[in-house]
PDB file of N, CA and C in Angstrom:
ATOM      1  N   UNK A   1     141.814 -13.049 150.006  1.00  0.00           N
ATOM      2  CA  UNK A   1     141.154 -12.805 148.742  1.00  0.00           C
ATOM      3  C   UNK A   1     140.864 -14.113 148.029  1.00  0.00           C
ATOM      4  N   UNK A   2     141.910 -14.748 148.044  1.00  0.00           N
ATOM      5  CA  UNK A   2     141.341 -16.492 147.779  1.00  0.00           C
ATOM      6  C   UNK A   2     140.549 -16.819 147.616  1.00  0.00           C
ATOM      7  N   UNK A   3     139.778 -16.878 149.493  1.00  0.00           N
ATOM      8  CA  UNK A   3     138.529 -17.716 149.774  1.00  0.00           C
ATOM      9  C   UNK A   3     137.481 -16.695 149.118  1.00  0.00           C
ATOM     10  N   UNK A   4     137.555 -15.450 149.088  1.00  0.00           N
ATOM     11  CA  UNK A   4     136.546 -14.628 148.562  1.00  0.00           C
ATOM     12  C   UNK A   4     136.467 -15.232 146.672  1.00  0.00           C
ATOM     13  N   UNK A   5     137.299 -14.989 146.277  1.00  0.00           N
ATOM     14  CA  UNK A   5     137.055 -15.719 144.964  1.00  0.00           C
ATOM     15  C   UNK A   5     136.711 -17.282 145.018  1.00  0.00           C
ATOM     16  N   UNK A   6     136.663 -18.020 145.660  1.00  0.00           N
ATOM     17  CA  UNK A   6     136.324 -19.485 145.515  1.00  0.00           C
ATOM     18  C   UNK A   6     134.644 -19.255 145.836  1.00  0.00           C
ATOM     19  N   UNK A   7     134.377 -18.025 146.748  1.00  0.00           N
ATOM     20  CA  UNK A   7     132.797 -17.940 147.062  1.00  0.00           C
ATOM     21  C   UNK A   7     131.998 -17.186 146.166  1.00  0.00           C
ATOM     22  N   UNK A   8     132.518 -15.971 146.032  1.00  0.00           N
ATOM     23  CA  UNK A   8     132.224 -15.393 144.867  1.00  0.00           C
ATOM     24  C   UNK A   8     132.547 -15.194 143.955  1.00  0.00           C
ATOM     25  N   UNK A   9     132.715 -15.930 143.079  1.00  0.00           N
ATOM     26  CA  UNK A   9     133.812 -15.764 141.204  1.00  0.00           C
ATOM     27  C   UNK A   9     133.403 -14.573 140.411  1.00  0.00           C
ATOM     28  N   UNK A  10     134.245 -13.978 140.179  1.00  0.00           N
ATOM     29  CA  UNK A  10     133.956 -12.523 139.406  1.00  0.00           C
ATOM     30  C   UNK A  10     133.339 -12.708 138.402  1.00  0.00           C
ATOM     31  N   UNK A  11     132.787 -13.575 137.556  1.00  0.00           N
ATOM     32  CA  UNK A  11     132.057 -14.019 136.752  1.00  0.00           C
ATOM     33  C   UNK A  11     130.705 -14.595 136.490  1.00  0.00           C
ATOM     34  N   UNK A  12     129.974 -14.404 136.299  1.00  0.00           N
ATOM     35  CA  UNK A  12     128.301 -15.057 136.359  1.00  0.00           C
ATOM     36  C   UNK A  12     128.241 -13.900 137.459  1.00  0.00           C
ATOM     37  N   UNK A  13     127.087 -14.691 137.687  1.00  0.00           N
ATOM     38  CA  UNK A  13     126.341 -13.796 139.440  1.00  0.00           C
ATOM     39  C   UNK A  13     127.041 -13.041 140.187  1.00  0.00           C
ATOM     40  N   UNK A  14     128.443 -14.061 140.508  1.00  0.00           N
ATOM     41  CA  UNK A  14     128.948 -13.465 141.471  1.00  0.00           C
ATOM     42  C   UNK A  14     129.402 -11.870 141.111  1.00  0.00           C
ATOM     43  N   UNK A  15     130.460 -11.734 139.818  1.00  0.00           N
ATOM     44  CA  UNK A  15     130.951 -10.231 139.569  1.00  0.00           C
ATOM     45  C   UNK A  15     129.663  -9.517 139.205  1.00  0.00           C
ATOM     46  N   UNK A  16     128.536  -9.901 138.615  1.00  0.00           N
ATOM     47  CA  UNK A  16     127.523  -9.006 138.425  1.00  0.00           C
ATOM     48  C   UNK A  16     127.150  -7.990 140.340  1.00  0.00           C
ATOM     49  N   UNK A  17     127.096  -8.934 140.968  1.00  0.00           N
ATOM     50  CA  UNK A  17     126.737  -8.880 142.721  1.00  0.00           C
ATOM     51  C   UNK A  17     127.805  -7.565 142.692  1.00  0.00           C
ATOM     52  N   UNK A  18     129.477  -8.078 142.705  1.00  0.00           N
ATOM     53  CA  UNK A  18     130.570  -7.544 143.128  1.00  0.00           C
ATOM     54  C   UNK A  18     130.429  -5.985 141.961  1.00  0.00           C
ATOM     55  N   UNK A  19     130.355  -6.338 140.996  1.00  0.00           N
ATOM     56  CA  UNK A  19     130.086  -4.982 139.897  1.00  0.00           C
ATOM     57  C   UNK A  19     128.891  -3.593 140.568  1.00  0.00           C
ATOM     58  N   UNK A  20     128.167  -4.202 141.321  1.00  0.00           N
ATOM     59  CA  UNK A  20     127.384  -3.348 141.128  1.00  0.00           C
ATOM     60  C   UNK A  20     127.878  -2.877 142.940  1.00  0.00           C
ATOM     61  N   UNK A  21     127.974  -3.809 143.938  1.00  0.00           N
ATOM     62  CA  UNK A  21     129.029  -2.676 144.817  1.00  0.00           C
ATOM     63  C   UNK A  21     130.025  -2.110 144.622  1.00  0.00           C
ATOM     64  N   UNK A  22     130.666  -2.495 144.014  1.00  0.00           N
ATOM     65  CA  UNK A  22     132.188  -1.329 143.704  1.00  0.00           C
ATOM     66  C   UNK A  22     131.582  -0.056 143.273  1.00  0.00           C
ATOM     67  N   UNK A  23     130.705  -0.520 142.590  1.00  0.00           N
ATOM     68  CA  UNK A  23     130.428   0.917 141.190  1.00  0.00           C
ATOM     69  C   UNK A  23     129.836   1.945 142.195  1.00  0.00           C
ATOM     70  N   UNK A  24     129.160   1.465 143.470  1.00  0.00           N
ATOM     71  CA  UNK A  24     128.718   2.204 144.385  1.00  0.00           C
ATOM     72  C   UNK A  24     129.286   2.771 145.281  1.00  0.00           C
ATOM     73  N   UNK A  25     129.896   1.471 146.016  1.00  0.00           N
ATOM     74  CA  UNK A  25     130.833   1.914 147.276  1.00  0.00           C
ATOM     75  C   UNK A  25     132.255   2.432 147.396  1.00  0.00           C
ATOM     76  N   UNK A  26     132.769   2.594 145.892  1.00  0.00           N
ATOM     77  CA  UNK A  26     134.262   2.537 145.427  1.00  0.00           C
ATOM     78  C   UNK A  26     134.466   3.990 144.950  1.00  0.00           C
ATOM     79  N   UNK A  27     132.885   4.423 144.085  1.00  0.00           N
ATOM     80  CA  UNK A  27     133.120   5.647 143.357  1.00  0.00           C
ATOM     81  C   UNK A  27     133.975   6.688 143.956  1.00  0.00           C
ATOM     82  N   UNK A  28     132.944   7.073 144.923  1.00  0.00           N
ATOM     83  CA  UNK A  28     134.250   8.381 146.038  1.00  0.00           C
ATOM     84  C   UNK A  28     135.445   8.275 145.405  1.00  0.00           C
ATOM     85  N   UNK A  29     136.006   7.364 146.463  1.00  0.00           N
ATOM     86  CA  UNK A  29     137.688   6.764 145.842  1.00  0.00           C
ATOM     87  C   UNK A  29     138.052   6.701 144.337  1.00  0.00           C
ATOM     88  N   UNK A  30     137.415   6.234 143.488  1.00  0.00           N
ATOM     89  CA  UNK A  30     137.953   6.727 142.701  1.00  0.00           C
ATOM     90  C   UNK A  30     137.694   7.599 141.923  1.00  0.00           C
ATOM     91  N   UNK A  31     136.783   8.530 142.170  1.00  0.00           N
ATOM     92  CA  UNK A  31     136.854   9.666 141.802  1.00  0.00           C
ATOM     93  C   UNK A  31     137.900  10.504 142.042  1.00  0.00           C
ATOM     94  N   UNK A  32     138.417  10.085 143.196  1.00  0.00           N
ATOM     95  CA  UNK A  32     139.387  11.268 144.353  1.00  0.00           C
ATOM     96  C   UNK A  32     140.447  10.711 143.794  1.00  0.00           C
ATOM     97  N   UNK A  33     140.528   9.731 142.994  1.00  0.00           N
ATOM     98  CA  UNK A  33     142.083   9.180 142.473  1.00  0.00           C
ATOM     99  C   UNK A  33     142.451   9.445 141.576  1.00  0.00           C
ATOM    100  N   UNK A  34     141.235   9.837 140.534  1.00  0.00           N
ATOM    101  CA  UNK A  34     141.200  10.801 139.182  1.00  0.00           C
ATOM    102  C   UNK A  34     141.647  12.199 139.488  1.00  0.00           C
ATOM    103  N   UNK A  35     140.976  12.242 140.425  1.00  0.00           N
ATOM    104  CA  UNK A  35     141.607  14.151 140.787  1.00  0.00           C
ATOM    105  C   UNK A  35     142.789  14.377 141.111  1.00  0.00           C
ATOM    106  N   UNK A  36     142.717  13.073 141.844  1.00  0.00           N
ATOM    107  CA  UNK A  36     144.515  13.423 142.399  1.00  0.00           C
ATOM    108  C   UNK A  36     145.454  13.626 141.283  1.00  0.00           C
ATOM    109  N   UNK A  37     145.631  12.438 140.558  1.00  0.00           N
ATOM    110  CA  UNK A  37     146.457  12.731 138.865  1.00  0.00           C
ATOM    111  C   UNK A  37     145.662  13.726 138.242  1.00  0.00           C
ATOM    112  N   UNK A  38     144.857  14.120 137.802  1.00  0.00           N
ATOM    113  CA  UNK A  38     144.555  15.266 137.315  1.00  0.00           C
ATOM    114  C   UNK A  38     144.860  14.835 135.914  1.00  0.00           C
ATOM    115  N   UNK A  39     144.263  14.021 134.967  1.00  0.00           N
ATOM    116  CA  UNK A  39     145.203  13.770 133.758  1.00  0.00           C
ATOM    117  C   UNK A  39     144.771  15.266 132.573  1.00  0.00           C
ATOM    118  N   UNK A  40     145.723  15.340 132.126  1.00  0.00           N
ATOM    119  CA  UNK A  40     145.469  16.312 131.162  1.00  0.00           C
ATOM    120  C   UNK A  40     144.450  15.544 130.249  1.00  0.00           C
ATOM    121  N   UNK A  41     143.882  16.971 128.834  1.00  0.00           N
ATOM    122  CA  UNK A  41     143.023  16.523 127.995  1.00  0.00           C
ATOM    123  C   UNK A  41     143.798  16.101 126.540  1.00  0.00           C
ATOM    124  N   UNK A  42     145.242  15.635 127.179  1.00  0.00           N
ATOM    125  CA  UNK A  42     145.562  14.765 125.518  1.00  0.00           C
ATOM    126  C   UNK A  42     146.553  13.682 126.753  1.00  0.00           C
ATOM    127  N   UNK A  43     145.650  13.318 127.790  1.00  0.00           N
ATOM    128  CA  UNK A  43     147.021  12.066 128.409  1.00  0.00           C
ATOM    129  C   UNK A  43     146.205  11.083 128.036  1.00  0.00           C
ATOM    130  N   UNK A  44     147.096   9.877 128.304  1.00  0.00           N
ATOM    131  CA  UNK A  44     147.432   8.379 127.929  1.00  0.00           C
ATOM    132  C   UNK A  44     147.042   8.017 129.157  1.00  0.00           C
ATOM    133  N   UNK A  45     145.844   7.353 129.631  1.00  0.00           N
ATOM    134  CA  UNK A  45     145.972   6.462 131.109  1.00  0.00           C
ATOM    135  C   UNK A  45     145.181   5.377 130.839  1.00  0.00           C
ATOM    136  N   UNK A  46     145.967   4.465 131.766  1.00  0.00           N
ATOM    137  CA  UNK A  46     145.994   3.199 131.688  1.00  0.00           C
ATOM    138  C   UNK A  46     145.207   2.287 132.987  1.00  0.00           C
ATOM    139  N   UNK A  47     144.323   1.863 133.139  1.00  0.00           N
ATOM    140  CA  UNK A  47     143.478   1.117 134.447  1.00  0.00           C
ATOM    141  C   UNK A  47     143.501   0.010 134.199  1.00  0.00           C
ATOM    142  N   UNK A  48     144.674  -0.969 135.406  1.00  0.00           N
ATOM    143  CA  UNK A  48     144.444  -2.110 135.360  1.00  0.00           C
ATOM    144  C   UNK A  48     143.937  -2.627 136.434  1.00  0.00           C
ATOM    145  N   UNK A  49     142.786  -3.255 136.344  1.00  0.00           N
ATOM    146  CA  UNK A  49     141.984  -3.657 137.545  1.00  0.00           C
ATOM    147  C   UNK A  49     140.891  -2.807 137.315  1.00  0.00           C
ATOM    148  N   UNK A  50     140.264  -2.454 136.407  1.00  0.00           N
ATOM    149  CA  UNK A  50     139.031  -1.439 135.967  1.00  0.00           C
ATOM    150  C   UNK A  50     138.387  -1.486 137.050  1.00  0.00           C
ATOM    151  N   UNK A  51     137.689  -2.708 137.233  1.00  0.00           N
ATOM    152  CA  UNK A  51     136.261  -3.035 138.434  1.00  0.00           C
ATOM    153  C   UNK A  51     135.258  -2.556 137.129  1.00  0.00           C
ATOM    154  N   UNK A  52     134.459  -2.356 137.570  1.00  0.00           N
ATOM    155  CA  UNK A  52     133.006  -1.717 136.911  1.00  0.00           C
ATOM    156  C   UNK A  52     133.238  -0.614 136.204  1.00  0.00           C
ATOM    157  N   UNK A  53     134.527  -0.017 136.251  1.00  0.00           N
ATOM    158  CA  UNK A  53     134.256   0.972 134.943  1.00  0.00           C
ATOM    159  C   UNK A  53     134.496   2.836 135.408  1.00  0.00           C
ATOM    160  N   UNK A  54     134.624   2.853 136.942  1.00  0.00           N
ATOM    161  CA  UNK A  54     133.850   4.035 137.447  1.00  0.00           C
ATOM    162  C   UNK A  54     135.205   5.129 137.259  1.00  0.00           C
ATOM    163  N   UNK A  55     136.026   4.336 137.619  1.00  0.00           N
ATOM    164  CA  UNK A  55     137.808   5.617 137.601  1.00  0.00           C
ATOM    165  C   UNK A  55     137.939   5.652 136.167  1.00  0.00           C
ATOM    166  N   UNK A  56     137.777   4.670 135.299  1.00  0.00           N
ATOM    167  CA  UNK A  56     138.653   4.751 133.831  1.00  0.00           C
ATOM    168  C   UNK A  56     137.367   5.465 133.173  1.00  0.00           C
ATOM    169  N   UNK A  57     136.539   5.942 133.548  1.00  0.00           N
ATOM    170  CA  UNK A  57     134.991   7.235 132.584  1.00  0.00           C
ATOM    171  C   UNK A  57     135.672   7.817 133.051  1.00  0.00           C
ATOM    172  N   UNK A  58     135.825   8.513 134.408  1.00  0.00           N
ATOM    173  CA  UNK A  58     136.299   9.643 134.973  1.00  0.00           C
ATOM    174  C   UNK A  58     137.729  10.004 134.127  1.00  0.00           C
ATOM    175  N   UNK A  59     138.562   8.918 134.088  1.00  0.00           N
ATOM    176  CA  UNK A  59     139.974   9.822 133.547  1.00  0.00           C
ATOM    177  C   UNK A  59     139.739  10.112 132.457  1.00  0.00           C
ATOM    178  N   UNK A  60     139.127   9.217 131.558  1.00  0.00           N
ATOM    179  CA  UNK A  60     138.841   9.423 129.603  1.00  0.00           C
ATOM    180  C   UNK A  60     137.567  10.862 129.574  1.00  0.00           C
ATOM    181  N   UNK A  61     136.766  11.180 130.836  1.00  0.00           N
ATOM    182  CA  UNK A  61     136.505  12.415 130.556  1.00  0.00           C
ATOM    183  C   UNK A  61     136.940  13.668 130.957  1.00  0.00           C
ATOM    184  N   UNK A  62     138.120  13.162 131.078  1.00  0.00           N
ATOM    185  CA  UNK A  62     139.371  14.458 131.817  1.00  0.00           C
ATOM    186  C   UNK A  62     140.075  14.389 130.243  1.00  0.00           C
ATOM    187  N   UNK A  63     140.564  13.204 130.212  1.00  0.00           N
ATOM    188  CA  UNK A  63     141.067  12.839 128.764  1.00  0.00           C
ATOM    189  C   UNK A  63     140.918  13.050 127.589  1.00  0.00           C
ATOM    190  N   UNK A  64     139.952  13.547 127.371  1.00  0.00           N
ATOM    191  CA  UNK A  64     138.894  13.928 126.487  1.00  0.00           C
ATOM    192  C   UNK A  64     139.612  13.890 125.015  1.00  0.00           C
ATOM    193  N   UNK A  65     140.991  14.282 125.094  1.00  0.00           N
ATOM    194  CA  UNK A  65     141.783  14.092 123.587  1.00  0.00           C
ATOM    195  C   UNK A  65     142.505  13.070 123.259  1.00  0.00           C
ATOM    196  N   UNK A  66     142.667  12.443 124.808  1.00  0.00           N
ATOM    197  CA  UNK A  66     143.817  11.771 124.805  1.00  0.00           C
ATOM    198  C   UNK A  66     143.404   9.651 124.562  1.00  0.00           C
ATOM    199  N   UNK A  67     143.588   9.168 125.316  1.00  0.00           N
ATOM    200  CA  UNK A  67     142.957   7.745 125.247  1.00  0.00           C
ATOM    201  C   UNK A  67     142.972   7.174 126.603  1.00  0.00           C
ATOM    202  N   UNK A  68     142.355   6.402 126.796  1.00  0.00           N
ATOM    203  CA  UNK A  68     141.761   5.599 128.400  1.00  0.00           C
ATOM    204  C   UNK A  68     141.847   4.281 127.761  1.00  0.00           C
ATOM    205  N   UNK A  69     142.827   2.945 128.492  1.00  0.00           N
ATOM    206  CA  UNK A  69     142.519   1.972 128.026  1.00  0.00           C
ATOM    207  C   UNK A  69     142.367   1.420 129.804  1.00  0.00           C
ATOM    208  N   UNK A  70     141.385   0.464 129.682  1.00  0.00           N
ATOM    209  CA  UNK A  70     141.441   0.013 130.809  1.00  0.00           C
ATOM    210  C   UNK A  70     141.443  -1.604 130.951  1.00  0.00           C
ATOM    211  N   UNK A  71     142.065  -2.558 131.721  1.00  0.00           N
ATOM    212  CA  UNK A  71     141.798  -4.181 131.861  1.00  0.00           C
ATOM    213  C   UNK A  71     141.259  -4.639 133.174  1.00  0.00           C
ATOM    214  N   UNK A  72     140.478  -5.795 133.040  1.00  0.00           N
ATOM    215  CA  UNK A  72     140.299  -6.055 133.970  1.00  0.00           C
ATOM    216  C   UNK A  72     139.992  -7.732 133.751  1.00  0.00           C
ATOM    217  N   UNK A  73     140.219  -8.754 134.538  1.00  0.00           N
ATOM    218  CA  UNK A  73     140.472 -10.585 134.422  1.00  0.00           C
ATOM    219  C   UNK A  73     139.168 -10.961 134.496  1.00  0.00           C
ATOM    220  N   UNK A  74     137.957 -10.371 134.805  1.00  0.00           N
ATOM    221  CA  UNK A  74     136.720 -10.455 134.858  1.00  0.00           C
ATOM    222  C   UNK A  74     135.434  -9.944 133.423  1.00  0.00           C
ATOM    223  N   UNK A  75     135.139 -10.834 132.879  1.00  0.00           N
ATOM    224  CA  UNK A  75     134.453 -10.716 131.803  1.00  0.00           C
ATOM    225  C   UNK A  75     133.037  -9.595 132.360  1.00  0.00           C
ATOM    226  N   UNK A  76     132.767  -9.800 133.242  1.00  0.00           N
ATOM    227  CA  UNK A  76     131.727  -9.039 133.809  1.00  0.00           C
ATOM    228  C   UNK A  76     131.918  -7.370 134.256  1.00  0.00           C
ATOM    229  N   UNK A  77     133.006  -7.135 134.378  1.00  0.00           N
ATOM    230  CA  UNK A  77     133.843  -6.291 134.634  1.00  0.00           C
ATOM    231  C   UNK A  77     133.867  -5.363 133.523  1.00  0.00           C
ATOM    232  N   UNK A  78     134.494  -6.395 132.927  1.00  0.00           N
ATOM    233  CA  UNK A  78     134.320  -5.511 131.326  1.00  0.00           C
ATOM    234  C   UNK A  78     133.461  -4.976 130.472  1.00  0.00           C
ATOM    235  N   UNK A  79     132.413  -5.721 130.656  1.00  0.00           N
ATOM    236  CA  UNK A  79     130.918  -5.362 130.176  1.00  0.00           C
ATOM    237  C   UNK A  79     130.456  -4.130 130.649  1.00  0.00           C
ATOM    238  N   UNK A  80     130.423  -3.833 131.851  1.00  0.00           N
ATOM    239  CA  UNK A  80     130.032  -3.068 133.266  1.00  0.00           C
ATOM    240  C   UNK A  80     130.944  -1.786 132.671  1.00  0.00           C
ATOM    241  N   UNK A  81     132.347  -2.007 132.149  1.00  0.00           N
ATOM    242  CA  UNK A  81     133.034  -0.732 132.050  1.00  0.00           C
ATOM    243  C   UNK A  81     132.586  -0.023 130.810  1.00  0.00           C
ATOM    244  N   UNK A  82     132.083  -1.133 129.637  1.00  0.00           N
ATOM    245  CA  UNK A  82     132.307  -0.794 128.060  1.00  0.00           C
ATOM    246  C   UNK A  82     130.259  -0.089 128.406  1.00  0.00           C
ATOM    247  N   UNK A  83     129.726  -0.425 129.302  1.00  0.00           N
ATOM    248  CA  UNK A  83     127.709  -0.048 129.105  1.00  0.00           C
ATOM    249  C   UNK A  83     128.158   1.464 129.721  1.00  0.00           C
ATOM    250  N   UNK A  84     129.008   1.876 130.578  1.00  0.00           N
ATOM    251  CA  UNK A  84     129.039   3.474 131.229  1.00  0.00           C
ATOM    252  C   UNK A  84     129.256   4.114 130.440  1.00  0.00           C
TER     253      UNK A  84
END
């Protein structure tokens, strides 16, 4: 993972590049990871490592009463989670 971050930095270009495959190739998964917890509509969940945004919509609209906070070390990341 290193050399992948020294080539592509999650930031500028590169996480915009990396943002927009996850959000694609990742969804499935985390969709299926939302289902699996099943959060109720007043739970508390927490996503660290957001990526683009795609699991932490899914739980906060399971969540619907409750709160979704999500982090992620990538400024681009974050953007990507806060526009869904």
């Amino acid at each position: 993972m290193d050399i992948l971050n020294r080539i592509l930095p999650w930031d500028g270009w590169g996480g915009r590049i990396m943002a927009t495959v996850m959000a694609t190739g990742n969804a499935d998964m985390e969709n299926a990871a939302v289902d699996l917890v099943n959060p109720r509509p007043d739970a508390k969940v927490l996503m660290i490592g957001c990526g683009p945004g795609v699991g932490v919509v899914a739980a906060a609209c399971r969540a619907s009463n409750g709160m979704a906070i999500s982090l992620d070390p990538s400024a681009v990341m974050v953007e990507r989670t806060r526009t869904r």
